[in-house]
N, C-alpha and C. Protein backbone atom coordinates (compact mmCIF):
# COMPACT_ATOMS: atom_id res chain seq x y z
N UNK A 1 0.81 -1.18 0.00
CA UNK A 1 0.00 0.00 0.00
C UNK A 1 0.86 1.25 0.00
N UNK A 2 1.82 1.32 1.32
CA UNK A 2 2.83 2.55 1.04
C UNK A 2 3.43 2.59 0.94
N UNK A 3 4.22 1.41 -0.33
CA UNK A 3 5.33 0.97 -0.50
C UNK A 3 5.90 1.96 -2.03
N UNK A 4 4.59 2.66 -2.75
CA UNK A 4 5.22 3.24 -3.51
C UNK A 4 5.18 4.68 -3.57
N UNK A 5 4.43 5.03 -2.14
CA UNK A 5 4.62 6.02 -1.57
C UNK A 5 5.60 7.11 -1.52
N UNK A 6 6.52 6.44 -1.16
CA UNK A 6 7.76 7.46 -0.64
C UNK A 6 9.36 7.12 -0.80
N UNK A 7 9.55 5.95 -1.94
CA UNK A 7 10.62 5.45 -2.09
C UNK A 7 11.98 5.96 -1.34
N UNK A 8 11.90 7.39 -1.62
CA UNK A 8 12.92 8.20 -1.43
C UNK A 8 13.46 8.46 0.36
N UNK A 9 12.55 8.21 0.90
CA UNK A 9 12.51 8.18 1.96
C UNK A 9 12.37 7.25 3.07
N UNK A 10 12.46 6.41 2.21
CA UNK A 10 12.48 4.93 3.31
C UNK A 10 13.42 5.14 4.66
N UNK A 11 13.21 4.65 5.85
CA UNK A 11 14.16 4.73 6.78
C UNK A 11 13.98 3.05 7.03
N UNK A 12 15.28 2.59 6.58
CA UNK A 12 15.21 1.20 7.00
C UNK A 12 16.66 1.14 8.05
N UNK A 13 16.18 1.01 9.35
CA UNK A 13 17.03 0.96 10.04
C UNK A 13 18.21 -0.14 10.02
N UNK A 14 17.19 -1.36 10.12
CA UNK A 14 18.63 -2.71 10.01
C UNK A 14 19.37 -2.96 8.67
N UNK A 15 18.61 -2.15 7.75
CA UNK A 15 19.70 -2.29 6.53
C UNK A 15 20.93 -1.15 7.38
N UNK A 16 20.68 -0.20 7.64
CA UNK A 16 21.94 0.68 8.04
C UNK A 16 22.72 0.36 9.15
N UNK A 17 21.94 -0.28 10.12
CA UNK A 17 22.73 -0.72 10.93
C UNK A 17 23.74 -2.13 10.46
N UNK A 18 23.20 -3.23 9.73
CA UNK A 18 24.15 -3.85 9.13
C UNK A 18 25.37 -3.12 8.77
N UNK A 19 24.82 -2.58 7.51
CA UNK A 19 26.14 -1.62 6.78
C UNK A 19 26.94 -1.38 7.74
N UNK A 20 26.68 -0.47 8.90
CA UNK A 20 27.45 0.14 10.18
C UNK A 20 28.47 -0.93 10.69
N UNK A 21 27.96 -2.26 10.90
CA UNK A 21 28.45 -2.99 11.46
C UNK A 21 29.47 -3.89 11.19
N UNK A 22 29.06 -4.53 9.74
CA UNK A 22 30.01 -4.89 8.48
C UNK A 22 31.36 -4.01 8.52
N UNK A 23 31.09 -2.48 8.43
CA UNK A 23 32.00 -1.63 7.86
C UNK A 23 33.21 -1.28 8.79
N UNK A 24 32.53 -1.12 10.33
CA UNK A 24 33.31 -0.23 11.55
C UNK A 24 33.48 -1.35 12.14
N UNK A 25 32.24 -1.99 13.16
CA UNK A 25 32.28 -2.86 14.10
C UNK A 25 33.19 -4.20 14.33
N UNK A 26 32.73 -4.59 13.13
CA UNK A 26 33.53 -6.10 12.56
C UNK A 26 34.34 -6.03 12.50
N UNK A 27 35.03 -5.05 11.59
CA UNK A 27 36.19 -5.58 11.45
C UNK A 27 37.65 -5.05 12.49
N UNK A 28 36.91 -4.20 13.43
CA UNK A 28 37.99 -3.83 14.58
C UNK A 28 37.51 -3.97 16.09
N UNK A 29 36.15 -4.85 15.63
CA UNK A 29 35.80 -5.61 16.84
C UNK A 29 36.83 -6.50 17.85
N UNK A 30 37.31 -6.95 17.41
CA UNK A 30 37.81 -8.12 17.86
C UNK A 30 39.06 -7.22 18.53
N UNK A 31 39.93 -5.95 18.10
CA UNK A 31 40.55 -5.57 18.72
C UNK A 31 40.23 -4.51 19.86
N UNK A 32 39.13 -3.69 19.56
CA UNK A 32 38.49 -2.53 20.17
C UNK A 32 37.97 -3.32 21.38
N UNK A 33 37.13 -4.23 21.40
CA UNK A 33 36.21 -4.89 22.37
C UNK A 33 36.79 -6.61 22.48
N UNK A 34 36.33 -6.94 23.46
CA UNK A 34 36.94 -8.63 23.69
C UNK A 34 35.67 -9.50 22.96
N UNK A 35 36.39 -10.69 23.03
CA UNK A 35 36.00 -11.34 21.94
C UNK A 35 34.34 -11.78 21.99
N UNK A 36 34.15 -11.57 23.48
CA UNK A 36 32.50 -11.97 24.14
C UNK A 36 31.71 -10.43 23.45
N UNK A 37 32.35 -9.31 23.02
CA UNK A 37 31.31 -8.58 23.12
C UNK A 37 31.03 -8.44 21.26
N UNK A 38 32.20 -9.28 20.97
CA UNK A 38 32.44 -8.86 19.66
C UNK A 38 31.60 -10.37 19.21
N UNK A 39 31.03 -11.56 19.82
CA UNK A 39 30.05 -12.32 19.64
C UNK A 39 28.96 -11.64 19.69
N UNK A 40 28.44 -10.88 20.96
CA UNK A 40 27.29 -10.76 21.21
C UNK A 40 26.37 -9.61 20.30
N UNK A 41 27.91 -8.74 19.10
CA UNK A 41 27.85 -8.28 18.58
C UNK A 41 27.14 -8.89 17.03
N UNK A 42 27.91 -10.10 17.00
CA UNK A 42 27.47 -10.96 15.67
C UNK A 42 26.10 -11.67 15.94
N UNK A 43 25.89 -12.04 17.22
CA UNK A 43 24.69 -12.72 17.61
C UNK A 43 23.19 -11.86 17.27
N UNK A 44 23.69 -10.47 17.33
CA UNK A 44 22.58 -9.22 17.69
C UNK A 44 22.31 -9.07 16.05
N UNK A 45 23.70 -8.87 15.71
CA UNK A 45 23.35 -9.24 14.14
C UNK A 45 22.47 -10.03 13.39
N UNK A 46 22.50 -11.16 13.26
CA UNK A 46 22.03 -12.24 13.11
C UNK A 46 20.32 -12.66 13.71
N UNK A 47 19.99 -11.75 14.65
CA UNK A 47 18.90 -12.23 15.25
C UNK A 47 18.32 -10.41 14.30
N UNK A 48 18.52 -9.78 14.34
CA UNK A 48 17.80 -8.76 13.45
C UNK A 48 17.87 -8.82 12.26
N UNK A 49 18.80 -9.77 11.27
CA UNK A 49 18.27 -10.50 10.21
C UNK A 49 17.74 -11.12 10.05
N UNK A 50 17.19 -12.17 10.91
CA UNK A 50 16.50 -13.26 10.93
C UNK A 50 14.88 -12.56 11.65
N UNK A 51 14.91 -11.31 12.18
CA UNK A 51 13.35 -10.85 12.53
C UNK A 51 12.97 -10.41 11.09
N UNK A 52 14.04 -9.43 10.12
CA UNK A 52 13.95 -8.76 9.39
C UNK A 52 13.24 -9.25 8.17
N UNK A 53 13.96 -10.97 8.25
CA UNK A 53 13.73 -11.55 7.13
C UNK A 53 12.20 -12.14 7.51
N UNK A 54 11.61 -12.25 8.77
CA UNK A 54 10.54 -12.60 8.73
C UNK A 54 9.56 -12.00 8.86
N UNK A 55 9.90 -10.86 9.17
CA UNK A 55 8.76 -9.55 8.66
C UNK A 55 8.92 -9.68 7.47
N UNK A 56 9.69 -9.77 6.36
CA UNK A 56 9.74 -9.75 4.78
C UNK A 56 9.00 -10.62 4.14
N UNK A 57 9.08 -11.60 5.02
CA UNK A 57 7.63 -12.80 4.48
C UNK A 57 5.81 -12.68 5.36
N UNK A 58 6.25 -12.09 6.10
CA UNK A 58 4.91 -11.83 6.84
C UNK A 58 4.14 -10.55 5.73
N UNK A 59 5.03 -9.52 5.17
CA UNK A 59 4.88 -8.19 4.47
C UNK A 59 4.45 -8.22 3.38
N UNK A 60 4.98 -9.66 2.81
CA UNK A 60 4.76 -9.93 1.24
C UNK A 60 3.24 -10.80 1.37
N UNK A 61 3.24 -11.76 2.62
CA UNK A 61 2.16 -12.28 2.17
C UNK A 61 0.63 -11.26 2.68
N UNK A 62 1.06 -10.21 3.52
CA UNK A 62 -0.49 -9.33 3.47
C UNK A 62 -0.37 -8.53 2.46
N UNK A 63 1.03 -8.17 1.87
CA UNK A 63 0.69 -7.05 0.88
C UNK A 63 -0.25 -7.75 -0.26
N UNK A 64 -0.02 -9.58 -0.37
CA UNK A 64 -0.58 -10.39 -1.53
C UNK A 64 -1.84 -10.13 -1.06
N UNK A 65 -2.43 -10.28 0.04
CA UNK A 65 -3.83 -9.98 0.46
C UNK A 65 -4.45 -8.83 0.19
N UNK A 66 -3.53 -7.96 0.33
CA UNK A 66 -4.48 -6.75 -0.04
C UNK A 66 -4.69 -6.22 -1.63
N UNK A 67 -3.51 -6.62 -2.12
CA UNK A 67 -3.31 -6.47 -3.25
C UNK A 67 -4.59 -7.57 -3.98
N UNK A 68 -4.81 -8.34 -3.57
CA UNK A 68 -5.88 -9.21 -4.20
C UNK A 68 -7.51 -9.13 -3.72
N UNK A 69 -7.41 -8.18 -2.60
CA UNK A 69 -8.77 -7.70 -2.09
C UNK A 69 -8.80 -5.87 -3.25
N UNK A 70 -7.63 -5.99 -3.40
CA UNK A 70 -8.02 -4.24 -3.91
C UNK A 70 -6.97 -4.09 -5.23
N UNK A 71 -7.41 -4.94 -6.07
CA UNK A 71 -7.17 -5.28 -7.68
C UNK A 71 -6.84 -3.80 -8.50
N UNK A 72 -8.05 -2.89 -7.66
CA UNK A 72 -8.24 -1.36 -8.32
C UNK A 72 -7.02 -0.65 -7.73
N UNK A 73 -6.45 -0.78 -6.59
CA UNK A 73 -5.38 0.11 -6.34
C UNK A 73 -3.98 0.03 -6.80
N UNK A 74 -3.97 -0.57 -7.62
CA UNK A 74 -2.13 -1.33 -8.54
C UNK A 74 -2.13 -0.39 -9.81
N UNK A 75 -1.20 0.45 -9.25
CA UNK A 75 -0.94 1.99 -9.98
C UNK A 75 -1.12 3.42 -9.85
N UNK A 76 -1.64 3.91 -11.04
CA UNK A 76 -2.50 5.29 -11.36
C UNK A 76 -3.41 5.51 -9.75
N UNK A 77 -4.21 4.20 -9.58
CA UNK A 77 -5.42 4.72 -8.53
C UNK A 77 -4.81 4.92 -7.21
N UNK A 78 -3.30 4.01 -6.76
CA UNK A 78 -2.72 4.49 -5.80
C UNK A 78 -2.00 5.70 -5.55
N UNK A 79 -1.51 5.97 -6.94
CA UNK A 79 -0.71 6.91 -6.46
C UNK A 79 -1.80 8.22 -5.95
N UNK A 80 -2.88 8.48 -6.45
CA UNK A 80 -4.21 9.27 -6.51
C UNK A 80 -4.36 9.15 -5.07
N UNK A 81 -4.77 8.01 -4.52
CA UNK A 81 -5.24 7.94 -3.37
C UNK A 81 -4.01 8.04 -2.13
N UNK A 82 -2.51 8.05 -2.38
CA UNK A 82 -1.34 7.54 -1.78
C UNK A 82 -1.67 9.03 -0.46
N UNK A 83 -1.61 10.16 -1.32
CA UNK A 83 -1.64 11.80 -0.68
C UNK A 83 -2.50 11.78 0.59
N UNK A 84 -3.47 11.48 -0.10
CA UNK A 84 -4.88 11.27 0.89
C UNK A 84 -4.77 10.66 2.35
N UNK A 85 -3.99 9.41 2.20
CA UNK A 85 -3.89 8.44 3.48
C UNK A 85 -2.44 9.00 3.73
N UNK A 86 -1.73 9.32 3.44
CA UNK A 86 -0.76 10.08 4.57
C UNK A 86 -1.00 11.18 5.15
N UNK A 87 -1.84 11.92 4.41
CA UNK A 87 -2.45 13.39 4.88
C UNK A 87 -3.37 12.91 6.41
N UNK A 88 -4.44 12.30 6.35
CA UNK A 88 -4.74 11.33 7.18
C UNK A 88 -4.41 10.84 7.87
N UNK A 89 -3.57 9.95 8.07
CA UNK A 89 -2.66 9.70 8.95
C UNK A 89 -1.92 10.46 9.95
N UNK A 90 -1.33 11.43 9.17
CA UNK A 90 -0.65 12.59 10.02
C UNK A 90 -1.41 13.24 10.24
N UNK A 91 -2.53 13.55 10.21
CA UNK A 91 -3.78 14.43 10.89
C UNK A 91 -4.00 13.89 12.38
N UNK A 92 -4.38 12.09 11.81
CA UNK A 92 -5.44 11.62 13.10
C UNK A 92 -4.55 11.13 13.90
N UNK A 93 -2.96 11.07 13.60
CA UNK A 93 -1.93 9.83 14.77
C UNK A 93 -0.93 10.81 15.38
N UNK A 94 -0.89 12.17 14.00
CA UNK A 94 0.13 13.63 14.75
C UNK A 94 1.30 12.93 14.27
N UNK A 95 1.68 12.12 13.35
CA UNK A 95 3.14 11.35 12.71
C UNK A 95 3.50 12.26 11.92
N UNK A 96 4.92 11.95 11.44
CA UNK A 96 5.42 12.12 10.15
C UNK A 96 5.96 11.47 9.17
N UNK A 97 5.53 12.16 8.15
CA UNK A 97 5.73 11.05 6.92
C UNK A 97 7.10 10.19 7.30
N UNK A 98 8.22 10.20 7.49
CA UNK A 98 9.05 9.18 8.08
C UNK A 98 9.00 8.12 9.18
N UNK A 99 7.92 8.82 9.75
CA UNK A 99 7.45 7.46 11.03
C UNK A 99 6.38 6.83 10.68
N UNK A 100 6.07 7.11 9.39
CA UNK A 100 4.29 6.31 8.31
C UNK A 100 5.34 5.29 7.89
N UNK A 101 6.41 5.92 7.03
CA UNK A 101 7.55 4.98 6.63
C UNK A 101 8.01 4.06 6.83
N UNK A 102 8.35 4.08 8.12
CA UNK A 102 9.36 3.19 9.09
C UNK A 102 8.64 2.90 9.76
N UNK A 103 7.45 2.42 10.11
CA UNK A 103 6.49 1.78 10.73
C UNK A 103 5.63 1.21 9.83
N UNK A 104 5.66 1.41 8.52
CA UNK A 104 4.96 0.61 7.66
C UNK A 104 5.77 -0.54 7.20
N UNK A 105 7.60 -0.30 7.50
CA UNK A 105 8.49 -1.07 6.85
C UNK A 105 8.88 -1.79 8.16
N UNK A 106 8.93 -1.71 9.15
CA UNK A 106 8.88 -2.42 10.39
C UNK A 106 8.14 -2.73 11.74
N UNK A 107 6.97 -2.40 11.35
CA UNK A 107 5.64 -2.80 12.37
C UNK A 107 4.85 -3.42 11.52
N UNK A 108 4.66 -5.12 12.38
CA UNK A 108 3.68 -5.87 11.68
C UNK A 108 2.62 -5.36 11.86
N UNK A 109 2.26 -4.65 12.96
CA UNK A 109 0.76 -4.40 13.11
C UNK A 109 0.37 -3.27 11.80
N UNK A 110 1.12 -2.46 11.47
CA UNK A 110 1.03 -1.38 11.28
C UNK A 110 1.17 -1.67 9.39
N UNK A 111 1.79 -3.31 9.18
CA UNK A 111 1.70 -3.40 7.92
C UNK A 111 0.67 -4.21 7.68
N UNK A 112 -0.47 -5.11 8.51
CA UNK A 112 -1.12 -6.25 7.99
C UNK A 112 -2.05 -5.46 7.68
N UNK A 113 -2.88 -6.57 7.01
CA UNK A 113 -4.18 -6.15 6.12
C UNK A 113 -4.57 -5.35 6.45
N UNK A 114 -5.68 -5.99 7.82
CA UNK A 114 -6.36 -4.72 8.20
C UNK A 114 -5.73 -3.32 8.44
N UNK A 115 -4.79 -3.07 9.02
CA UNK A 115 -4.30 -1.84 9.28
C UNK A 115 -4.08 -1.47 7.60
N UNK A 116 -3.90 -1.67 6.70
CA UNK A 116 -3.81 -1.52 5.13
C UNK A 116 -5.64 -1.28 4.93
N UNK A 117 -6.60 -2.15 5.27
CA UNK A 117 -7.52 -1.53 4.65
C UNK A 117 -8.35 -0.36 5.40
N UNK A 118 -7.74 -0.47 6.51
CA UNK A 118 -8.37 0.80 7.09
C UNK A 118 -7.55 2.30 6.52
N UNK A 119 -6.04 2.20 6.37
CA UNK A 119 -5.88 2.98 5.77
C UNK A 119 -6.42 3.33 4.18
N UNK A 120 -6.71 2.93 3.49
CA UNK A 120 -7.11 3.03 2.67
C UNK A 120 -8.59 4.17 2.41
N UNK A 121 -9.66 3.29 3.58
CA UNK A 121 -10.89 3.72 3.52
C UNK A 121 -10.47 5.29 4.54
N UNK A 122 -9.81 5.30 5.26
CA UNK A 122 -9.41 6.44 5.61
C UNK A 122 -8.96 8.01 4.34
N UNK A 123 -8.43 6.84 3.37
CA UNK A 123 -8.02 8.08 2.34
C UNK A 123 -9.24 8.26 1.31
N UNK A 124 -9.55 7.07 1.03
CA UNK A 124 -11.05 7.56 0.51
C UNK A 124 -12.11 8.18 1.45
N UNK A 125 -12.39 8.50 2.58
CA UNK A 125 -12.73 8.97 3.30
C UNK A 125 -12.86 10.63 2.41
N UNK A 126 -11.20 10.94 2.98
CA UNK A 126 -10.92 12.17 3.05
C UNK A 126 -11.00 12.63 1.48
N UNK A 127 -10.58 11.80 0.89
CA UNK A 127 -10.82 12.43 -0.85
C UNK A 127 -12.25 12.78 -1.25
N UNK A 128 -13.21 11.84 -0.76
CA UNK A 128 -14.85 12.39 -0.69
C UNK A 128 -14.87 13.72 -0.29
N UNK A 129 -14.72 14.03 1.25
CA UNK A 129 -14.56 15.16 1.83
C UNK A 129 -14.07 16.24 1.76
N UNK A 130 -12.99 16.01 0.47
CA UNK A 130 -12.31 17.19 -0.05
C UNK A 130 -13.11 17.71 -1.71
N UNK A 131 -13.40 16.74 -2.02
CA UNK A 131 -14.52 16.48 -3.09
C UNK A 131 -15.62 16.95 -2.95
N UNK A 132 -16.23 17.04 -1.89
CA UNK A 132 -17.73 17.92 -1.23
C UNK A 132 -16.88 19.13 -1.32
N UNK A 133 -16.21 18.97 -0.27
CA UNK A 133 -15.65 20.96 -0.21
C UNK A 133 -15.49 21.33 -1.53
N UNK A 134 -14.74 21.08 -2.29
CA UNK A 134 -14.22 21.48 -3.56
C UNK A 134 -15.28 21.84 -4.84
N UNK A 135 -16.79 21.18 -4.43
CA UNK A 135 -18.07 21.43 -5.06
C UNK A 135 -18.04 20.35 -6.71
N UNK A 136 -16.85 19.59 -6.49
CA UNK A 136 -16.47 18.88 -7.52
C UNK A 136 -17.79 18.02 -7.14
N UNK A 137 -18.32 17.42 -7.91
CA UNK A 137 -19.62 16.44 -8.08
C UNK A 137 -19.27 15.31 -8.62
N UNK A 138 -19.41 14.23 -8.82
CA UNK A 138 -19.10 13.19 -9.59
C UNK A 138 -20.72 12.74 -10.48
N UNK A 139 -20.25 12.57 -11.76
CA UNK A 139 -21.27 12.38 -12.91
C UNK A 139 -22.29 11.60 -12.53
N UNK A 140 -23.76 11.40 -12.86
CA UNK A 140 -24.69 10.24 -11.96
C UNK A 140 -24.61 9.63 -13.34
N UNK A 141 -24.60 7.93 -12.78
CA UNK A 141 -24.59 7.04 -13.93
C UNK A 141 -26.17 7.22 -14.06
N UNK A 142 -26.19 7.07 -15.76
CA UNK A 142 -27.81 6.64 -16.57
C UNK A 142 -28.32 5.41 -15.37
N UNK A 143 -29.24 5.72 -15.89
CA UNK A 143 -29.96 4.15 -15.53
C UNK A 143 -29.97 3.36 -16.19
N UNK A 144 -30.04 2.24 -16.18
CA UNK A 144 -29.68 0.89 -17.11
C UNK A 144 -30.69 0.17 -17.36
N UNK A 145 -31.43 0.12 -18.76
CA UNK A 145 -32.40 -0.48 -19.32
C UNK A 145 -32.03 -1.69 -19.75
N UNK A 146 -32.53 -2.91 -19.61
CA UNK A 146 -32.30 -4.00 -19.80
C UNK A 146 -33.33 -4.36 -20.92
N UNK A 147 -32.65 -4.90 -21.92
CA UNK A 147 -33.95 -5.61 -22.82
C UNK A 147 -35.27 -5.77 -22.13
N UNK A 148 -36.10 -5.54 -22.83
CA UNK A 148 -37.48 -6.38 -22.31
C UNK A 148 -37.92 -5.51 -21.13
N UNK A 149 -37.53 -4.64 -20.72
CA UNK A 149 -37.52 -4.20 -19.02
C UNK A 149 -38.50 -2.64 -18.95
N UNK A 150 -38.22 -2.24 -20.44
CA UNK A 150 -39.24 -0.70 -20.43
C UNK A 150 -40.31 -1.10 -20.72
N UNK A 151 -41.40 -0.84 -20.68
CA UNK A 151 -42.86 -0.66 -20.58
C UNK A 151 -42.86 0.68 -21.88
N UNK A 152 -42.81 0.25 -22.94
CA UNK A 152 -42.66 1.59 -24.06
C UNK A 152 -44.60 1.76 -24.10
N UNK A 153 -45.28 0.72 -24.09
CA UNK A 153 -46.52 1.14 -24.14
C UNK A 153 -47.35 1.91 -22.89
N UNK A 154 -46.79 2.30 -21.78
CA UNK A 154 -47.08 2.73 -20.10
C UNK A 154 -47.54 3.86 -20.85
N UNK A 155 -47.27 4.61 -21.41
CA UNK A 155 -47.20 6.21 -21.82
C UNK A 155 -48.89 6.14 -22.32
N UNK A 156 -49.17 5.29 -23.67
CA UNK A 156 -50.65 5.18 -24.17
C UNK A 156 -51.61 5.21 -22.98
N UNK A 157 -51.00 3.73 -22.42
CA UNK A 157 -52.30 3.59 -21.26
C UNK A 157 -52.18 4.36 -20.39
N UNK A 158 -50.89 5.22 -20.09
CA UNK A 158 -51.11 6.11 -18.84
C UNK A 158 -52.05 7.47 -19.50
N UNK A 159 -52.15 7.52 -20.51
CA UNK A 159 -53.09 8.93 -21.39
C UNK A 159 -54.14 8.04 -21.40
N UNK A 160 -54.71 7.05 -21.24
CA UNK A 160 -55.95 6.03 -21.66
C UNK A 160 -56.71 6.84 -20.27
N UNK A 161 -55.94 6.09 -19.04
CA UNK A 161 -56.16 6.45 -18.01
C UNK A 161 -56.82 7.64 -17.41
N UNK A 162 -55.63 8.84 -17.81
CA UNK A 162 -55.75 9.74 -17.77
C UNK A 162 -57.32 10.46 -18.25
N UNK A 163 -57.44 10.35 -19.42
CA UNK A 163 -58.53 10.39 -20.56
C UNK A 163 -60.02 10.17 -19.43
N UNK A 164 -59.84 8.71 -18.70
CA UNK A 164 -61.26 8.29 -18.10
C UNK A 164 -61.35 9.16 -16.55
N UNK A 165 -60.49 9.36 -16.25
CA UNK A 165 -59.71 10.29 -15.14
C UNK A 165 -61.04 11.24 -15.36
N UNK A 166 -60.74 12.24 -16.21
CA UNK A 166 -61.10 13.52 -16.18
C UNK A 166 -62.44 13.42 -16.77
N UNK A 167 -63.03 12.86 -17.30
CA UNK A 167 -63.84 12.14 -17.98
C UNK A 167 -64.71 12.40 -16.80
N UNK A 168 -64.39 11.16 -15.36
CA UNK A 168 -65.25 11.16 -14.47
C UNK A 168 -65.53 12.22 -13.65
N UNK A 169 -64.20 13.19 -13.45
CA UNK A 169 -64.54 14.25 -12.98
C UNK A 169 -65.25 15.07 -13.49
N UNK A 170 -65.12 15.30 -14.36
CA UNK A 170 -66.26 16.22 -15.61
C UNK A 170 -67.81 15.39 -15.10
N UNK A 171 -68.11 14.01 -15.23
CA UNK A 171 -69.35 13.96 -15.49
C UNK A 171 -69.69 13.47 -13.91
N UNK A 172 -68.88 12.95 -13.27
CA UNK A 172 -69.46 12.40 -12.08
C UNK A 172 -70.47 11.19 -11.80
N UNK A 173 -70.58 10.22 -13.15
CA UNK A 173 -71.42 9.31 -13.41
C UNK A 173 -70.92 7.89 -13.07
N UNK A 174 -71.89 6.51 -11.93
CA UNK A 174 -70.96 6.04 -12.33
C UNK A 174 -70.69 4.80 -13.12
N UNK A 175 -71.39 5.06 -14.35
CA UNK A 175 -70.25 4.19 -15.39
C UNK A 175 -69.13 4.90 -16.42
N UNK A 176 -69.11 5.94 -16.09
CA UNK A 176 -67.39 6.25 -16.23
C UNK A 176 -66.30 6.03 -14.94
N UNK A 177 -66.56 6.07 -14.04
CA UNK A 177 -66.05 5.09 -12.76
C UNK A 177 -65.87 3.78 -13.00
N UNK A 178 -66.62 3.20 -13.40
CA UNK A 178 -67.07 1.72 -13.42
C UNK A 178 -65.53 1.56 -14.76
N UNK A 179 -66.01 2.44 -15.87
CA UNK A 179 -64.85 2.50 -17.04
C UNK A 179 -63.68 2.44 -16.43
N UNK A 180 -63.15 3.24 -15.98
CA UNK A 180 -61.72 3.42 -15.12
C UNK A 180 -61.27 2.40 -14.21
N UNK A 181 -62.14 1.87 -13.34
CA UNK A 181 -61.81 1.01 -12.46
C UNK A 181 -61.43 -0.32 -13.49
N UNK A 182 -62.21 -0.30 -14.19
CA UNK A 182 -61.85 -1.86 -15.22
C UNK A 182 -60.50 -1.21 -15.84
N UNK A 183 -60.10 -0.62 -16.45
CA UNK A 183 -58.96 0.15 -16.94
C UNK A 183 -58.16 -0.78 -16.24
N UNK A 184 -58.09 0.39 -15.27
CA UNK A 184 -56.71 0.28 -13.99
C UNK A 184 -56.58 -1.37 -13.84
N UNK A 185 -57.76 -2.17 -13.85
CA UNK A 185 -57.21 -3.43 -13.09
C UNK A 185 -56.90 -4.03 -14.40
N UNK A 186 -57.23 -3.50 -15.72
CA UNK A 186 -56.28 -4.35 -17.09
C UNK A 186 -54.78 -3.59 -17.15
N UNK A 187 -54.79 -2.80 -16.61
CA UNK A 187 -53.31 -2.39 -16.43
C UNK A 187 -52.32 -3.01 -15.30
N UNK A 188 -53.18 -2.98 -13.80
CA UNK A 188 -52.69 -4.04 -12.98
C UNK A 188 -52.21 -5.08 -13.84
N UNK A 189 -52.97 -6.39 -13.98
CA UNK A 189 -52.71 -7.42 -14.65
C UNK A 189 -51.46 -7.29 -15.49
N UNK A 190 -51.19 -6.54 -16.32
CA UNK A 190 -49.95 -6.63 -17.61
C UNK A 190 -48.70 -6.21 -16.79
C-alpha cells in the first residue's frame, strides 16, 4: 500500500545498521572490544536478520492480500489515493511522513491487512470530503435499461387512463367510474 509512496525516503534501520556494522564494528571488533562482546555483537546481528527476514515474508504475504482484495489500487489509482492516506494519517496519529515509513516497513501491526484496509478507507474517506468541499460532483450514472424491461406502451395507457380520469370528474357518473376502475385493473394485470 505505502510501498510506492515514498521510495525516497524509506528509513530502514537494520539495513543501516548492518552496513554500520560490516564496515566499523567487525572488522575492529575483535581488537576494540573482547571477543565476548564482539560475539554478542554478531549474535545481535544475526537475530535482526533473521526478525527482518521474517517480517519480509509476513509483508509480502499481506501485501498479496491486499493487493488481491483491492485489484483497483495497482498503480495510477494508488498513487491518486497515496496523498490522501498520509495526509490522514498525520492528521489523526500527529506522525510524520518518516514514522508512516518506518512503521509501515517495520511494524507488523502497522503493515497487515487490516491496518492496510483501514488505511485506505481512511483516504477515501478524506478524498470524498475534499470532493464535497471542492463542489467537484461526480457524474450520476444513466440508468440501465435491460432488454425487455421498459414498458414503451405505459405512456398510451397512462393517457388512456388519464382520458377516463377527467372524464369522471367532468361527469361524475358512475359508469365512467365503473370505465376506469376496469382500466386500472387491465393495467394491474400486464
Amino acid at each position: 500500500m505505502i510501498r510506492g509512496l515514498m521510495r525516497s525516503e524509506w528509513i530502514d534501520i537494520d539495513q543501516n545498521s548492518a552496513h554500520f556494522l560490516k564496515s566499523s564494528d567487525i572488522r575492529a571488533g575483535g581488537r576494540r572490544c573482547g571477543a565476548r562482546q564482539f560475539d554478542t555483537v554478531i549474535q545481535q546481528h544475526q537475530v535482526q536478520q533473521h526478525h527482518q527476514a521474517a517480517f519480509n515474508n509476513y509483508a509480502q504475504a499481506e501485501d498479496q492480500k491486499f493487493h488481491a482484495a483491492h485489484p483497483e489500487l495497482n498503480g495510477p489509482a494508488l498513487a491518486k489515493l497515496a496523498p490522501h492516506i498520509m495526509a490522514e494519517l498525520r492528521e489523526e496519529f500527529n506522525v510524520t511522513d518518516q514514522q508512516i515509513t518506518h512503521a509501515y516497513h517495520s511494524d507488523p501491526q502497522f503493515r497487515s491487512f487490516a491496518a492496510q484496509e483501514m488505511a485506505v478507507q481512511l483516504g477515501r474517506q478524506r478524498m470524498v470530503r475534499e470532493e464535497i468541499k471542492s463542489g467537484r460532483r461526480r457524474p450520476v450514472a444513466p440508468v440501465v435499461q435491460h432488454p425487455g424491461s421498459a414498458d414503451v406502451n405505459s405512456q398510451y395507457r397512462d393517457r388512456g387512463i388519464t382520458a377516463l380520469d377527467k372524464k369522471l370528474d367532468k361527469t361524475g357518473k358512475v359508469r365512467d367510474a365503473t370505465q376506469l376502475l376496469i382500466e386500472l385493473r387491465k393495467q394491474a394485470r400486464r
